[in-house]
Protein backbone atom coordinates (compact mmCIF):
# COMPACT_ATOMS: atom_id res chain seq x y z
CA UNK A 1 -21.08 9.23 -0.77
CA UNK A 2 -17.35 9.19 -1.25
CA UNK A 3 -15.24 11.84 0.95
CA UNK A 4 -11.58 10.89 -0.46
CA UNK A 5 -10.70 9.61 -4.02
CA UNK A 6 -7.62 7.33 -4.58
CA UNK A 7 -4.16 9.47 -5.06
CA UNK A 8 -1.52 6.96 -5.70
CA UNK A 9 0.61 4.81 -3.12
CA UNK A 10 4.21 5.14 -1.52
CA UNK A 11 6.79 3.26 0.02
CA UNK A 12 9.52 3.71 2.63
CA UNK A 13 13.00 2.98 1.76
CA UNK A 14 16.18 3.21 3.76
CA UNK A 15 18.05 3.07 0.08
CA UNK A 16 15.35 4.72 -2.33
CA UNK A 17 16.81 4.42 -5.72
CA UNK A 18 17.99 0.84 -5.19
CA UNK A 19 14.29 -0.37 -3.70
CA UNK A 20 12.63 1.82 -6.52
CA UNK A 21 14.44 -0.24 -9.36
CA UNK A 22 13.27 -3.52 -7.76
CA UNK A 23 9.65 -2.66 -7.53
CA UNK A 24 9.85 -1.16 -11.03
CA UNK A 25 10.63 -4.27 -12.11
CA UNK A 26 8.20 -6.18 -10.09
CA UNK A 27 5.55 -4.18 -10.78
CA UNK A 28 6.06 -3.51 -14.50
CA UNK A 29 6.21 0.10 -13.81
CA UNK A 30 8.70 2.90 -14.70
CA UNK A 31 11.82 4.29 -12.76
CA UNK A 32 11.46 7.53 -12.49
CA UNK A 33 14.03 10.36 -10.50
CA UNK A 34 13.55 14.14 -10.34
CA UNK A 35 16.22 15.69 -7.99
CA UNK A 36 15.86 14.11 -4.70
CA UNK A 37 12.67 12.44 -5.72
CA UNK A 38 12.04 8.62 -6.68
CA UNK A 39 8.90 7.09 -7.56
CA UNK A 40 7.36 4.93 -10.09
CA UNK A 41 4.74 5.79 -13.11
CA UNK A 42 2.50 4.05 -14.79
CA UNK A 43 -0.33 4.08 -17.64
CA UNK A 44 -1.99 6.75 -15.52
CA UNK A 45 -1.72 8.93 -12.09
CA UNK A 46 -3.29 6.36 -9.71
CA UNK A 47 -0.27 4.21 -10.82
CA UNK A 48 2.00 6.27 -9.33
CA UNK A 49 4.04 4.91 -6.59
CA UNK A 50 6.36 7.26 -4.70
CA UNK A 51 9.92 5.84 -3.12
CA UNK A 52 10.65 7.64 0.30
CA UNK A 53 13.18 7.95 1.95
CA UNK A 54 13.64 7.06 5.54
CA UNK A 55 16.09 6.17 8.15
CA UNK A 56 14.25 3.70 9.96
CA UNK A 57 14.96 0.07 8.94
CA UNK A 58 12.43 -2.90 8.43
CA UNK A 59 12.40 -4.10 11.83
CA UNK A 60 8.49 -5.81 12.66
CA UNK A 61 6.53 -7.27 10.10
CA UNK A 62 4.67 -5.04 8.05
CA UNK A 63 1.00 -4.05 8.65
CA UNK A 64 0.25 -3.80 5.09
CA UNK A 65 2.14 -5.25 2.55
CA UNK A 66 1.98 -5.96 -1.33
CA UNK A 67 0.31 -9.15 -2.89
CA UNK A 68 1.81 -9.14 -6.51
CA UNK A 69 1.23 -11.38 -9.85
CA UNK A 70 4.58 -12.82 -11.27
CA UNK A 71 5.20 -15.30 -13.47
CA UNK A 72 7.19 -17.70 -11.17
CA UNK A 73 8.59 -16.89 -7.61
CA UNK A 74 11.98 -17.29 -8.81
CA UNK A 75 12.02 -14.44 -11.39
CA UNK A 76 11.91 -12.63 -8.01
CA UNK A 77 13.94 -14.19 -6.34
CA UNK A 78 15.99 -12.96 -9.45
CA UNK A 79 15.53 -9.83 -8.60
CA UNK A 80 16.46 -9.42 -4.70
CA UNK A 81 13.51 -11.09 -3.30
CA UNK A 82 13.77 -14.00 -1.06
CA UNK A 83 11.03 -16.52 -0.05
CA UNK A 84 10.18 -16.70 3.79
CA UNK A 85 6.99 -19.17 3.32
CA UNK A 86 5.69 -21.26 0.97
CA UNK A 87 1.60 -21.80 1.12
CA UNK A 88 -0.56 -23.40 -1.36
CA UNK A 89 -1.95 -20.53 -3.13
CA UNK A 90 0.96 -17.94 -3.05
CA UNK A 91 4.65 -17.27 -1.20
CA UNK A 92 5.47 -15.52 1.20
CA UNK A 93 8.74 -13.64 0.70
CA UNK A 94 10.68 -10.43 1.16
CA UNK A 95 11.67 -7.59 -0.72
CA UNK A 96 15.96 -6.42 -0.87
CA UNK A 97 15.02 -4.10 2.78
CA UNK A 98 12.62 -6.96 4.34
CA UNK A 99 9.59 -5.39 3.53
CA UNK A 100 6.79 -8.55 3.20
CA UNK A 101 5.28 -9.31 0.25
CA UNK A 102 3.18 -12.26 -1.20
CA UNK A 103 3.87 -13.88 -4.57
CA UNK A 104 0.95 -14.97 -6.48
CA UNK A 105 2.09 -17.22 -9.55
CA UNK A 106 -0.03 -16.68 -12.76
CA UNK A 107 -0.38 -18.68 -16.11
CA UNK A 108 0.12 -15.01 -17.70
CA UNK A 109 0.51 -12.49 -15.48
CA UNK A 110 -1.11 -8.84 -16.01
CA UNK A 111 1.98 -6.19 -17.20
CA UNK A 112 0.41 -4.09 -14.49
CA UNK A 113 1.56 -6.90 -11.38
CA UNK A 114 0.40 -5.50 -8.34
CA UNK A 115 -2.44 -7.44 -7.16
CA UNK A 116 -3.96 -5.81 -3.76
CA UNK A 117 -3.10 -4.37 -0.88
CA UNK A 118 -3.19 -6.33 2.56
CA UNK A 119 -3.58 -4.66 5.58
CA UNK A 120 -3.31 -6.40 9.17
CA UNK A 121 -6.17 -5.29 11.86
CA UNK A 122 -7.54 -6.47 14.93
CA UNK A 123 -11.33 -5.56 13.73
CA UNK A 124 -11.70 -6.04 9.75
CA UNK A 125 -14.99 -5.65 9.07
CA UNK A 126 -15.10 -2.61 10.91
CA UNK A 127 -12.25 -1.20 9.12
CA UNK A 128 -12.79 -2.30 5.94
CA UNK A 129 -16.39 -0.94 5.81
CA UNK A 130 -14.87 2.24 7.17
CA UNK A 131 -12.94 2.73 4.14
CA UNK A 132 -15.10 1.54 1.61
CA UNK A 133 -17.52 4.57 3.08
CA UNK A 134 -14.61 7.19 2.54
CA UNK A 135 -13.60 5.82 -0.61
CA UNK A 136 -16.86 5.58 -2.12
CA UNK A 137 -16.60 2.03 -2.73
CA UNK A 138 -17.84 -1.74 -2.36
CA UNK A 139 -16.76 -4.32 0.73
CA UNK A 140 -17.73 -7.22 1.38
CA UNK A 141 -16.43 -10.47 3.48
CA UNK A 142 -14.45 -13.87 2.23
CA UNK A 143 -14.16 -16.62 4.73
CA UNK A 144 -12.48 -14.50 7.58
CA UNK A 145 -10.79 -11.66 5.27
CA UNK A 146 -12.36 -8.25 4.32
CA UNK A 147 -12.32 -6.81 1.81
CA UNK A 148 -12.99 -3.11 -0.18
CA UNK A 149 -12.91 -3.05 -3.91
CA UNK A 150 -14.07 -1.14 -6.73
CA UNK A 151 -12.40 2.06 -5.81
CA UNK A 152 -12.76 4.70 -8.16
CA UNK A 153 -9.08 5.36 -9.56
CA UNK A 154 -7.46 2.44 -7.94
CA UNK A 155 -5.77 0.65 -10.53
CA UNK A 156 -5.50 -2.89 -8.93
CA UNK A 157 -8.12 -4.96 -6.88
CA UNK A 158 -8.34 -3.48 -3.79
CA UNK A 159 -7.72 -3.66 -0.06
CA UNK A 160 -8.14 -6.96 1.50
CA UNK A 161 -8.23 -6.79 5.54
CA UNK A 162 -6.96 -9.53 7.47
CA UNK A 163 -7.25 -10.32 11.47
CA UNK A 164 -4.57 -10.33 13.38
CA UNK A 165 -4.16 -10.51 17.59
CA UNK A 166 -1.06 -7.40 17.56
CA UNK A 167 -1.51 -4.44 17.39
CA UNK A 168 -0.31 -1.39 15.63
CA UNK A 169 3.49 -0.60 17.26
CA UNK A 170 5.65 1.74 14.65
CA UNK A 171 4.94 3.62 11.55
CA UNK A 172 3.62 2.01 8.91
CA UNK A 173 6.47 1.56 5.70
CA UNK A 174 3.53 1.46 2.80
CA UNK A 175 0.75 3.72 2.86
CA UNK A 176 -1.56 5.49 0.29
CA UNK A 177 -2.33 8.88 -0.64
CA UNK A 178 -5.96 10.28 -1.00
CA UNK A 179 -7.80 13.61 -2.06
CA UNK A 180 -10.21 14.70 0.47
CA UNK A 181 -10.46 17.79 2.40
CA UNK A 182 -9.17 16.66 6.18
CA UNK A 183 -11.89 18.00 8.20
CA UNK A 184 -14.62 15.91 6.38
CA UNK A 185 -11.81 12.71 7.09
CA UNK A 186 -11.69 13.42 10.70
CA UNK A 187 -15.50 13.79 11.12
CA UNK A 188 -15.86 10.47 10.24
CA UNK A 189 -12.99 9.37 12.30
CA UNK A 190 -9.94 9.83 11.14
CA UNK A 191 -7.30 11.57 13.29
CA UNK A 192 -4.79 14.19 12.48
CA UNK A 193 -1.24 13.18 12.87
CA UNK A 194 0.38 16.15 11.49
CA UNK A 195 -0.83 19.65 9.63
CA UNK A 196 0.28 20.70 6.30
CA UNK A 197 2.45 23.51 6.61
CA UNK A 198 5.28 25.35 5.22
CA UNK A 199 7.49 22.10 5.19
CA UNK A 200 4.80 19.72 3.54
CA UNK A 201 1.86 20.42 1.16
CA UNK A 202 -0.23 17.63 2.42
CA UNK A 203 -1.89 16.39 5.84
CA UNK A 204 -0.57 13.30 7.60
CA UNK A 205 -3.61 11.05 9.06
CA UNK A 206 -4.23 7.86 10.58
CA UNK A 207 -6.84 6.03 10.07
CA UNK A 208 -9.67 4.45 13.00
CA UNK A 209 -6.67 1.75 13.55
CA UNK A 210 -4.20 4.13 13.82
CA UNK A 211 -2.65 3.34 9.69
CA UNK A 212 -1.28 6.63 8.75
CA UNK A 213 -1.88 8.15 5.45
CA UNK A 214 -1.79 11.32 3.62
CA UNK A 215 -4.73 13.52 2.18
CA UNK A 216 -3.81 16.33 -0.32
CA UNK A 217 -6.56 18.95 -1.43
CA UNK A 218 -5.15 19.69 -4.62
């Protein structure tokens, strides 16, 4: 039985507005600012991708990154995106701050584009059968990869887990947002990284691995 449900996903950004109008694009979603706030919006809430700011730059590679569908990788290349490896079945590039992401070239692309999430881990089946429990949903193993799918309100494929040999050193810059009440998320393992309070209305976690993200009750 599920414990969280699917919230939406964000992204840290040293320039905010400019990284929100590339993914916008990428993603075929909608620019969106209120006051200091920029984030993206979709068809419905799970779309919703929020632009944060931070002062940290993209310094190690990222633990999880974006696999997208595009047309060809040099539409994004078009758009501030620069290829770092070229493999059979997609390309490896990065985004206008660094931020890794894998280009998957389609006959006709989806207008929703973002494909899955990847996230690196030194024990994938461990942690991708962790969160399918929390989410409620599905895993399942493909050649060395995990994988979690068929999560109630997630609007693309899924989380695909992927072994690596490093671990976890700095703050993740993508993470995703769940609803679940934080007591129920650290009985099954997760870890408090910082109470909501009077300065945030949410709960900072990490995950078993140490991958922070945030759970809101309402």
């Amino acid at each position: 039985m599920a414990i969280a449900s699917w919230q939406d996903l964000c992204l840290d950004a040293v320039d905010d507005q400019a990284l929100g109008r590339f993914y916008a694009q990428v993603l075929g979603l909608e620019y969106q600012q209120r006051g200091t706030d920029v984030y993206l919006t979709g068809p419905t809430e799970g779309h919703r991708i929020w632009i944060n700011r931070v002062p940290e730059p993209h310094t190690v590679k990222n633990r999880v990154h974006l696999d997208v569908h595009c047309a060809s990788v040099a539409e994004l290349e078009a758009l501030g995106a620069r290829t770092l490896e070229v493999f059979p079945r997609w390309t490896v590039m990065a985004d206008p701050e660094g931020n890794e992401l894998c280009a998957f070239v389609r006959d006709e692309p989806p207008p929703y584009r973002l494909y899955e999430l990847v996230i690196d881990t030194v024990d994938s089946p461990a942690l991708a059968a962790w969160w399918a429990e929390v989410l409620g949903a599905r895993s399942g193993r493909d050649g060395e990869d995990d994988w979690v799918d068929q999560v109630p309100g997630m609007p693309f494929d899924g989380l695909c887990f992927d072994n690596v040999a490093e671990g976890k050193t700095v703050k993740n810059r993508v993470h995703w947002d769940v609803k679940a009440d934080p007591q129920a998320l650290v009985a099954a393992g997760a870890t408090i990284v910082r109470e909501r309070g009077a300065d945030i209305g949410w709960t900072v976690m990490a995950d078993p691995e140490g991958n922070e993200f945030c759970a809101f009750t309402d």
